[in-house]
C-alpha atoms as a PDB file:
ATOM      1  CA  UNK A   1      -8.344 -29.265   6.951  1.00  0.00           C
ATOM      2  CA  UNK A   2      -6.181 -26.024   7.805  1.00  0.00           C
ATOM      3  CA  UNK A   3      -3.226 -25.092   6.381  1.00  0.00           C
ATOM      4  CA  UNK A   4       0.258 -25.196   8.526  1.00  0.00           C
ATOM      5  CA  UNK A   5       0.506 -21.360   9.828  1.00  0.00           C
ATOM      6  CA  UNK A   6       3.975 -21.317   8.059  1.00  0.00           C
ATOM      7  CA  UNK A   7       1.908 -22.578   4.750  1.00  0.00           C
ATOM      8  CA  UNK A   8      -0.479 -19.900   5.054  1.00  0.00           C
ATOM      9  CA  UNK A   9       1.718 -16.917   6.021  1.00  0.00           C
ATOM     10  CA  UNK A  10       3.693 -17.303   3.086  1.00  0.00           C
ATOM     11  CA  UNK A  11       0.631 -17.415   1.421  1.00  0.00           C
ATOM     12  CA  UNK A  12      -1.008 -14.580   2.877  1.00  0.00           C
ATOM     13  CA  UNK A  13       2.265 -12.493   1.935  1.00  0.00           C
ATOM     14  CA  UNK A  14       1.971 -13.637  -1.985  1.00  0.00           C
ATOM     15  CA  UNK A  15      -1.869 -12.638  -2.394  1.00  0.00           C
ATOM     16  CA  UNK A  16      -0.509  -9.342  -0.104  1.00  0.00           C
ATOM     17  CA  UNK A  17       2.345  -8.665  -2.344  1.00  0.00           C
ATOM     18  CA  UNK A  18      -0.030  -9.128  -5.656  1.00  0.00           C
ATOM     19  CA  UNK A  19      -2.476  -6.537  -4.154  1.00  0.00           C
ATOM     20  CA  UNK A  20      -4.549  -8.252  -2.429  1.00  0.00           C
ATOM     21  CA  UNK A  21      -4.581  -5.923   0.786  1.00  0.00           C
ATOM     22  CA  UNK A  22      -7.483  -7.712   2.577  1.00  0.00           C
ATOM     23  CA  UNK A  23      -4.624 -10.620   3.384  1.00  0.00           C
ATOM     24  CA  UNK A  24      -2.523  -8.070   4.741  1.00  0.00           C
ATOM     25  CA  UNK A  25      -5.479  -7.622   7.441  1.00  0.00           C
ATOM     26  CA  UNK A  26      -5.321 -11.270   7.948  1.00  0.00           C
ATOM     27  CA  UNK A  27      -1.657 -11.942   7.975  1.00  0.00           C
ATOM     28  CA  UNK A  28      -1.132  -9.501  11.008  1.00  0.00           C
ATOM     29  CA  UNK A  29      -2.591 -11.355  13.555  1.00  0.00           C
ATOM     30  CA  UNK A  30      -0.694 -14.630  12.144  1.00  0.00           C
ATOM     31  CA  UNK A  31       2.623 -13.111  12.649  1.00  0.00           C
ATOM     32  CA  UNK A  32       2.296 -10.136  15.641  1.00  0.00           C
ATOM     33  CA  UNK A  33       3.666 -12.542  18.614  1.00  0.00           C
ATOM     34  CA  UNK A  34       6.534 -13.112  16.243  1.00  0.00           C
ATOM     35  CA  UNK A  35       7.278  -9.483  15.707  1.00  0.00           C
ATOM     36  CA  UNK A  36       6.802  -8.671  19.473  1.00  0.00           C
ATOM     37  CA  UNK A  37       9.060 -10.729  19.971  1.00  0.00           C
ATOM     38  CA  UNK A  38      11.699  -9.782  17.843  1.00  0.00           C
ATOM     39  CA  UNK A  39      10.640  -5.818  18.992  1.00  0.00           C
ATOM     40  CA  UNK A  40      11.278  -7.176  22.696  1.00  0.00           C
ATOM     41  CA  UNK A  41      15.115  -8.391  21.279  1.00  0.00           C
ATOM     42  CA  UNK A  42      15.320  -5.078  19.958  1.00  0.00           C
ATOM     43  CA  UNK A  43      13.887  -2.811  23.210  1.00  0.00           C
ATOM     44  CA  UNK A  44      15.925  -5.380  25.452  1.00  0.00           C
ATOM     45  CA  UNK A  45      19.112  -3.803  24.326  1.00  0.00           C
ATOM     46  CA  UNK A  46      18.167  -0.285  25.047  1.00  0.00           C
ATOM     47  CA  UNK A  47      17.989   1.969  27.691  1.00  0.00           C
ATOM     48  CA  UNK A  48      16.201   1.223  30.446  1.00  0.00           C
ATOM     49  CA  UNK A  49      14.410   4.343  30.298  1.00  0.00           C
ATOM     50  CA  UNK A  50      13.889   3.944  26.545  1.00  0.00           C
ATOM     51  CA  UNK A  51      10.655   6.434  25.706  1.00  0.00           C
ATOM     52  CA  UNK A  52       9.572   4.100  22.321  1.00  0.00           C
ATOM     53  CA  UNK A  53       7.824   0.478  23.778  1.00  0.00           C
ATOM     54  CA  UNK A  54       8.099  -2.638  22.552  1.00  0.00           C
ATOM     55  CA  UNK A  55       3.950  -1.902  21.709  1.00  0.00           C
ATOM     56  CA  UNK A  56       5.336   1.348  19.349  1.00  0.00           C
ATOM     57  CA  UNK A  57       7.821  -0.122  17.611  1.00  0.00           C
ATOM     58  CA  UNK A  58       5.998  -3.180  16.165  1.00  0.00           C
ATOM     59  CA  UNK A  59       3.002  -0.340  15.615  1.00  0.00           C
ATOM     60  CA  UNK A  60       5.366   2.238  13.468  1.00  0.00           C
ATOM     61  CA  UNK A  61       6.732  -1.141  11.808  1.00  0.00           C
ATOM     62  CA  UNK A  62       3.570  -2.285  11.126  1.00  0.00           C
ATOM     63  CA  UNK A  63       3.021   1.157   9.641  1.00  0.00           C
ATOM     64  CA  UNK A  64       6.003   0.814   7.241  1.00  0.00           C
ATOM     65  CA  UNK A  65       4.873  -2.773   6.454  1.00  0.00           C
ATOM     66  CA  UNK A  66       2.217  -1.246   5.282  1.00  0.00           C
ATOM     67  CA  UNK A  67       3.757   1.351   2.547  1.00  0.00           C
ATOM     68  CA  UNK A  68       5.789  -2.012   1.122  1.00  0.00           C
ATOM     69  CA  UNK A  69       2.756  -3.675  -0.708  1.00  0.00           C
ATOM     70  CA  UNK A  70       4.928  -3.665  -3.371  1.00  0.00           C
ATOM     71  CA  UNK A  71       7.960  -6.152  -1.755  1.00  0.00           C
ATOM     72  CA  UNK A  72       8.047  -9.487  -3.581  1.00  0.00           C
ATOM     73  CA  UNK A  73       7.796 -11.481  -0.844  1.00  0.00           C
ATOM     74  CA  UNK A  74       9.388 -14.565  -0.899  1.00  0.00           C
ATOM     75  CA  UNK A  75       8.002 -16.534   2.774  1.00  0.00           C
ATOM     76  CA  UNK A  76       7.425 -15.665   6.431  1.00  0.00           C
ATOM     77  CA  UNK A  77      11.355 -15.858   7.049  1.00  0.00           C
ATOM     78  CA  UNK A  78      11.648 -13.004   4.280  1.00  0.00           C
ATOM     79  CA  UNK A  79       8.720 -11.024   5.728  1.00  0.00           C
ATOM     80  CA  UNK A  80       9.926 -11.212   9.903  1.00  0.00           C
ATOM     81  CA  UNK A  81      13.775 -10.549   8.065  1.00  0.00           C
ATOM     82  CA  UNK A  82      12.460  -6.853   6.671  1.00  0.00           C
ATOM     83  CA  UNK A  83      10.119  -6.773   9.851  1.00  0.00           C
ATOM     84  CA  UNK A  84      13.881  -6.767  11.761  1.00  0.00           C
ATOM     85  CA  UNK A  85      15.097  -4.150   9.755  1.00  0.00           C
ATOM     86  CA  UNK A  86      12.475  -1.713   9.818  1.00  0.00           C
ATOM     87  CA  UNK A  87      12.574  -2.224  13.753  1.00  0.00           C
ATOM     88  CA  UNK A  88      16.780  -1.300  13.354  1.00  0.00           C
ATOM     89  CA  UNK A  89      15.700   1.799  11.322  1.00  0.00           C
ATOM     90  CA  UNK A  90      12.874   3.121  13.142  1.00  0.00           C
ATOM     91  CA  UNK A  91      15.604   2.401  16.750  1.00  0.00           C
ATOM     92  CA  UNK A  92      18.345   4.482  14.417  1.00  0.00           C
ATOM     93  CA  UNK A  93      16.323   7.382  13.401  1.00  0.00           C
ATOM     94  CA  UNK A  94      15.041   7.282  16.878  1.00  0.00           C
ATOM     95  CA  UNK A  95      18.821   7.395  18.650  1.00  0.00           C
ATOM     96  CA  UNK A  96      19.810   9.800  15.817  1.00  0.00           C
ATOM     97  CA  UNK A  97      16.699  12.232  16.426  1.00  0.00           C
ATOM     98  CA  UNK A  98      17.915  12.048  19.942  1.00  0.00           C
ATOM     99  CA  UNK A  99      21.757  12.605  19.429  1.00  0.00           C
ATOM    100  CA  UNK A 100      20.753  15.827  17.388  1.00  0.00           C
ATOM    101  CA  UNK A 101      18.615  17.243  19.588  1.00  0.00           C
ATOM    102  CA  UNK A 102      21.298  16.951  23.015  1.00  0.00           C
ATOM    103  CA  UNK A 103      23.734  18.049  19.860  1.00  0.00           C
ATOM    104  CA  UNK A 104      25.746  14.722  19.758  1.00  0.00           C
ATOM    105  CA  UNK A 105      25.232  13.436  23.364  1.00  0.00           C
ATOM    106  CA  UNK A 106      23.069  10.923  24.776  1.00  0.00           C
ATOM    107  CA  UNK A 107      23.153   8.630  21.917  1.00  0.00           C
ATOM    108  CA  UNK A 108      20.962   4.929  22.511  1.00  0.00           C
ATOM    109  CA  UNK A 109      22.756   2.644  23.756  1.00  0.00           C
ATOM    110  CA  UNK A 110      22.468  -1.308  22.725  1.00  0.00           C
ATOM    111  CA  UNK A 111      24.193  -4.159  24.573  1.00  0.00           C
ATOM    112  CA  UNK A 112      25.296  -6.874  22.301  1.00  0.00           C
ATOM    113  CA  UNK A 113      24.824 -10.274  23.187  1.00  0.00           C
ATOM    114  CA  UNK A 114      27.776 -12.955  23.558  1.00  0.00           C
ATOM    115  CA  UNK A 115      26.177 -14.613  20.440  1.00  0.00           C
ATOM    116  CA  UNK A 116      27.310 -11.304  18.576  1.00  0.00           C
ATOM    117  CA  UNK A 117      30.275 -10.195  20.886  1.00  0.00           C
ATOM    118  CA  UNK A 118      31.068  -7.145  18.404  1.00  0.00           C
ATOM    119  CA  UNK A 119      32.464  -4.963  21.351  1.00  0.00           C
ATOM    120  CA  UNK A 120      34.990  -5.722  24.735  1.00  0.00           C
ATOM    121  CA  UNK A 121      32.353  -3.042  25.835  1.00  0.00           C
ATOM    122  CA  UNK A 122      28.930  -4.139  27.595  1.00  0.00           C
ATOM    123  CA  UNK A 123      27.145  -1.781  25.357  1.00  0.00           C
ATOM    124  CA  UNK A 124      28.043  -0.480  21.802  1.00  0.00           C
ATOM    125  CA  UNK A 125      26.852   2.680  20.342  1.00  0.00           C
ATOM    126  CA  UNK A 126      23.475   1.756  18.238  1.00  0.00           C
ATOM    127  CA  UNK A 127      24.159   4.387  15.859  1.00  0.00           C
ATOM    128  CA  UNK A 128      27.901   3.265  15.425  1.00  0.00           C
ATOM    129  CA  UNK A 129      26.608  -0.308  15.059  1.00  0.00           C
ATOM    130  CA  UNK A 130      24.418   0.987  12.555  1.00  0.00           C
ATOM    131  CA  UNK A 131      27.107   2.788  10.229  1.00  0.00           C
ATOM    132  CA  UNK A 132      29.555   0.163  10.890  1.00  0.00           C
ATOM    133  CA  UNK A 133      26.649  -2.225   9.388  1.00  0.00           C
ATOM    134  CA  UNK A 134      26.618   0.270   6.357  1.00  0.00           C
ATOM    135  CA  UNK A 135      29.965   0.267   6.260  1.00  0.00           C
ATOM    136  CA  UNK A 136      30.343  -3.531   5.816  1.00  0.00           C
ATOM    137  CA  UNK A 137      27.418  -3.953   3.351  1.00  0.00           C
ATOM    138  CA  UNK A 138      29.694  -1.437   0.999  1.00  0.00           C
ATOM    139  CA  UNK A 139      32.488  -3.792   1.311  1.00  0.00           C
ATOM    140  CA  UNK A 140      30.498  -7.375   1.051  1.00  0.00           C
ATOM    141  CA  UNK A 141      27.041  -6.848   0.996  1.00  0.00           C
ATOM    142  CA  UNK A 142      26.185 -10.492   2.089  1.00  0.00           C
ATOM    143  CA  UNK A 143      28.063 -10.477   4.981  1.00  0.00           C
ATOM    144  CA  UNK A 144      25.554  -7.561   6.195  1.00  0.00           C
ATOM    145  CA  UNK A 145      22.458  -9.247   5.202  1.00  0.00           C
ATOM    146  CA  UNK A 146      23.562 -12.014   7.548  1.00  0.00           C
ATOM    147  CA  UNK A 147      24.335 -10.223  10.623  1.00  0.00           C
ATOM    148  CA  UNK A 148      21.373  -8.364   9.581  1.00  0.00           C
ATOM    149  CA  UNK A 149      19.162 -11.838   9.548  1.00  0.00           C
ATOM    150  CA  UNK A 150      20.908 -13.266  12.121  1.00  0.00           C
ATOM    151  CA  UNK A 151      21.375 -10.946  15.130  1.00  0.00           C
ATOM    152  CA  UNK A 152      18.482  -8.366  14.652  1.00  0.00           C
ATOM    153  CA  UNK A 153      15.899 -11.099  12.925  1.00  0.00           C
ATOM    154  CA  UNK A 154      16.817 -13.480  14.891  1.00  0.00           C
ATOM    155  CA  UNK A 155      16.712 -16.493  11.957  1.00  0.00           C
ATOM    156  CA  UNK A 156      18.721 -19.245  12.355  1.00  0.00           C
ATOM    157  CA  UNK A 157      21.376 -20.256  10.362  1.00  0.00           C
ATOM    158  CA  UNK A 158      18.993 -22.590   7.561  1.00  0.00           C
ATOM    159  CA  UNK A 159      16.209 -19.322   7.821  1.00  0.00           C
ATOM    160  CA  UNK A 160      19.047 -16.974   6.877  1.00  0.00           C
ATOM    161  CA  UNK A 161      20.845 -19.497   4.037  1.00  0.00           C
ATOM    162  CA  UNK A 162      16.883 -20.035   2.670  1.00  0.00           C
ATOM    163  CA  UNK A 163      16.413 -16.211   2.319  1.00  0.00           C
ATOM    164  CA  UNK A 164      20.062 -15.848   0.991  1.00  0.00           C
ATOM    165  CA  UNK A 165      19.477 -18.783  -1.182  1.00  0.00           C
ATOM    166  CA  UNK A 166      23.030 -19.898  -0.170  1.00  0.00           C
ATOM    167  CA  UNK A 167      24.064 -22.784   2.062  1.00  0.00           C
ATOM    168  CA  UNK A 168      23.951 -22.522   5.952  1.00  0.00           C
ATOM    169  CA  UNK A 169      27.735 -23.578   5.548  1.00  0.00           C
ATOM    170  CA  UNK A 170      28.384 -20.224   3.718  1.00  0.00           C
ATOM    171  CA  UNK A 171      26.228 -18.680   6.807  1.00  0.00           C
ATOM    172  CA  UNK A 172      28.152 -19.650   9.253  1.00  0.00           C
ATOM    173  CA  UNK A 173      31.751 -18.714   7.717  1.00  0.00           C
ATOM    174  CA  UNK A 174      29.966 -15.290   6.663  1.00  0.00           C
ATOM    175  CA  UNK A 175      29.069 -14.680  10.063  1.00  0.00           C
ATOM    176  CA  UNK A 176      32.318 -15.418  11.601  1.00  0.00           C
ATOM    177  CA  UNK A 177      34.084 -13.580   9.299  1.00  0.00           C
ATOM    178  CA  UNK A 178      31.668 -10.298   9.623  1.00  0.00           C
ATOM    179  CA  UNK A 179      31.773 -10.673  13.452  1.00  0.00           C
ATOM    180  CA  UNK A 180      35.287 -10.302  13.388  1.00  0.00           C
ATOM    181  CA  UNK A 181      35.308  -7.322  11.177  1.00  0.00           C
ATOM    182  CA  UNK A 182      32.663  -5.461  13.224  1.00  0.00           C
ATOM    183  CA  UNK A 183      34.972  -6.558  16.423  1.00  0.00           C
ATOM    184  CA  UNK A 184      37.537  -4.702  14.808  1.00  0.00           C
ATOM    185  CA  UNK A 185      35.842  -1.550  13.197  1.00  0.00           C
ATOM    186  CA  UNK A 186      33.826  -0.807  16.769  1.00  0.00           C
ATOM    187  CA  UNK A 187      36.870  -1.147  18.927  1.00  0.00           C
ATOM    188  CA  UNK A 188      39.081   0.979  16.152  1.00  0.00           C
ATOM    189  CA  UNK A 189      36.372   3.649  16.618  1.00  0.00           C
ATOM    190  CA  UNK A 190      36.140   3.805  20.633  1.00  0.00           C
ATOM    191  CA  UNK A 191      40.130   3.765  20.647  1.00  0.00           C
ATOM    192  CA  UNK A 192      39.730   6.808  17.796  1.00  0.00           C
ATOM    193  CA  UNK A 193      37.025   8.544  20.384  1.00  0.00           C
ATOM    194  CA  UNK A 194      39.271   8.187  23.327  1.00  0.00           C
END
């Protein structure tokens, strides 16, 4: 009898995580659609004429992945949650590689979805999403990790409280609360650029 793919992920990522690399080579094919997917959610708010693919990104993640052996890794909704945010950095040192070489213009653009609805704009500044991001996690840490799990992993509202290891009730008043104060801080800064 076979194990429930969930069952043996979170398996695979234990044995991975103790050294075992050989069940890094066979959790990758386990989770890749799911990363795809989460690298299309990413690419999707780009540029059209965005020079990284969705193909790239899950390839330099997968590269990263592979440098954090050492993560104690605590299920699959853990491992596509740190997926997500190497995706954000990789897209962030991508947009600020950009930005420096037009010196400051041209920076990647990301359109937030109503789910989110950070901005009255139809895109918001990845790179100002990103600091406003750092911003918040200096101010309530938690309240990052969510948006974070939420909006760039795409876990729902139990994945996110299971990571956390707080209730989904606490998940959903987080995320309110950290919508609103990205709302605020994003439209304070493009009334500050203007």
């Amino acid at each position: 009898m076979s194990k429930h793919p969930t069952e043996e992920i979170t398996q695979l990522l234990l044995a991975w995580g103790k050294g075992d690399e050989g069940a890094f080579d066979r959790l990758m094919p386990l989770v890749y659609d799911e990363m795809r997917k989460i690298a299309r959610r990413y690419m999707s708010r780009q540029r059209p004429d965005h020079t990284l693919q969705t193909t790239a990104l899950v390839n330099e993640a997968y590269l990263r992945l592979i440098d954090s052996s050492k993560v104690q890794w605590q299920n699959r909704a853990h491992f596509y949650a740190i997926s997500a945010q190497l995706m954000r950095r990789i897209l962030v040192d991508f947009a600020r590689a950009r930005t420096n070489q037009k010196r400051g213009g041209g920076a990647q653009k990301v359109v937030l979805d109503e789910a989110l609805t950070i901005t009255s704009e139809p895109g918001a500044d990845l790179i100002a999403l990103d600091d406003a991001l750092n911003e918040l996690a200096k101010l309530d840490r938690r309240q990052s990790q969510i948006v974070e799990l939420r909006y760039f992993g795409g876990l729902s509202e139990d994945e996110t409280a299971e990571i956390l290891d707080i209730s989904a009730r606490t998940v959903r008043r987080d995320w309110s609360l950290a919508r609103a104060w990205l709302y605020r801080q994003l439209n304070q800064e493009e009334s500050d650029d203007s």
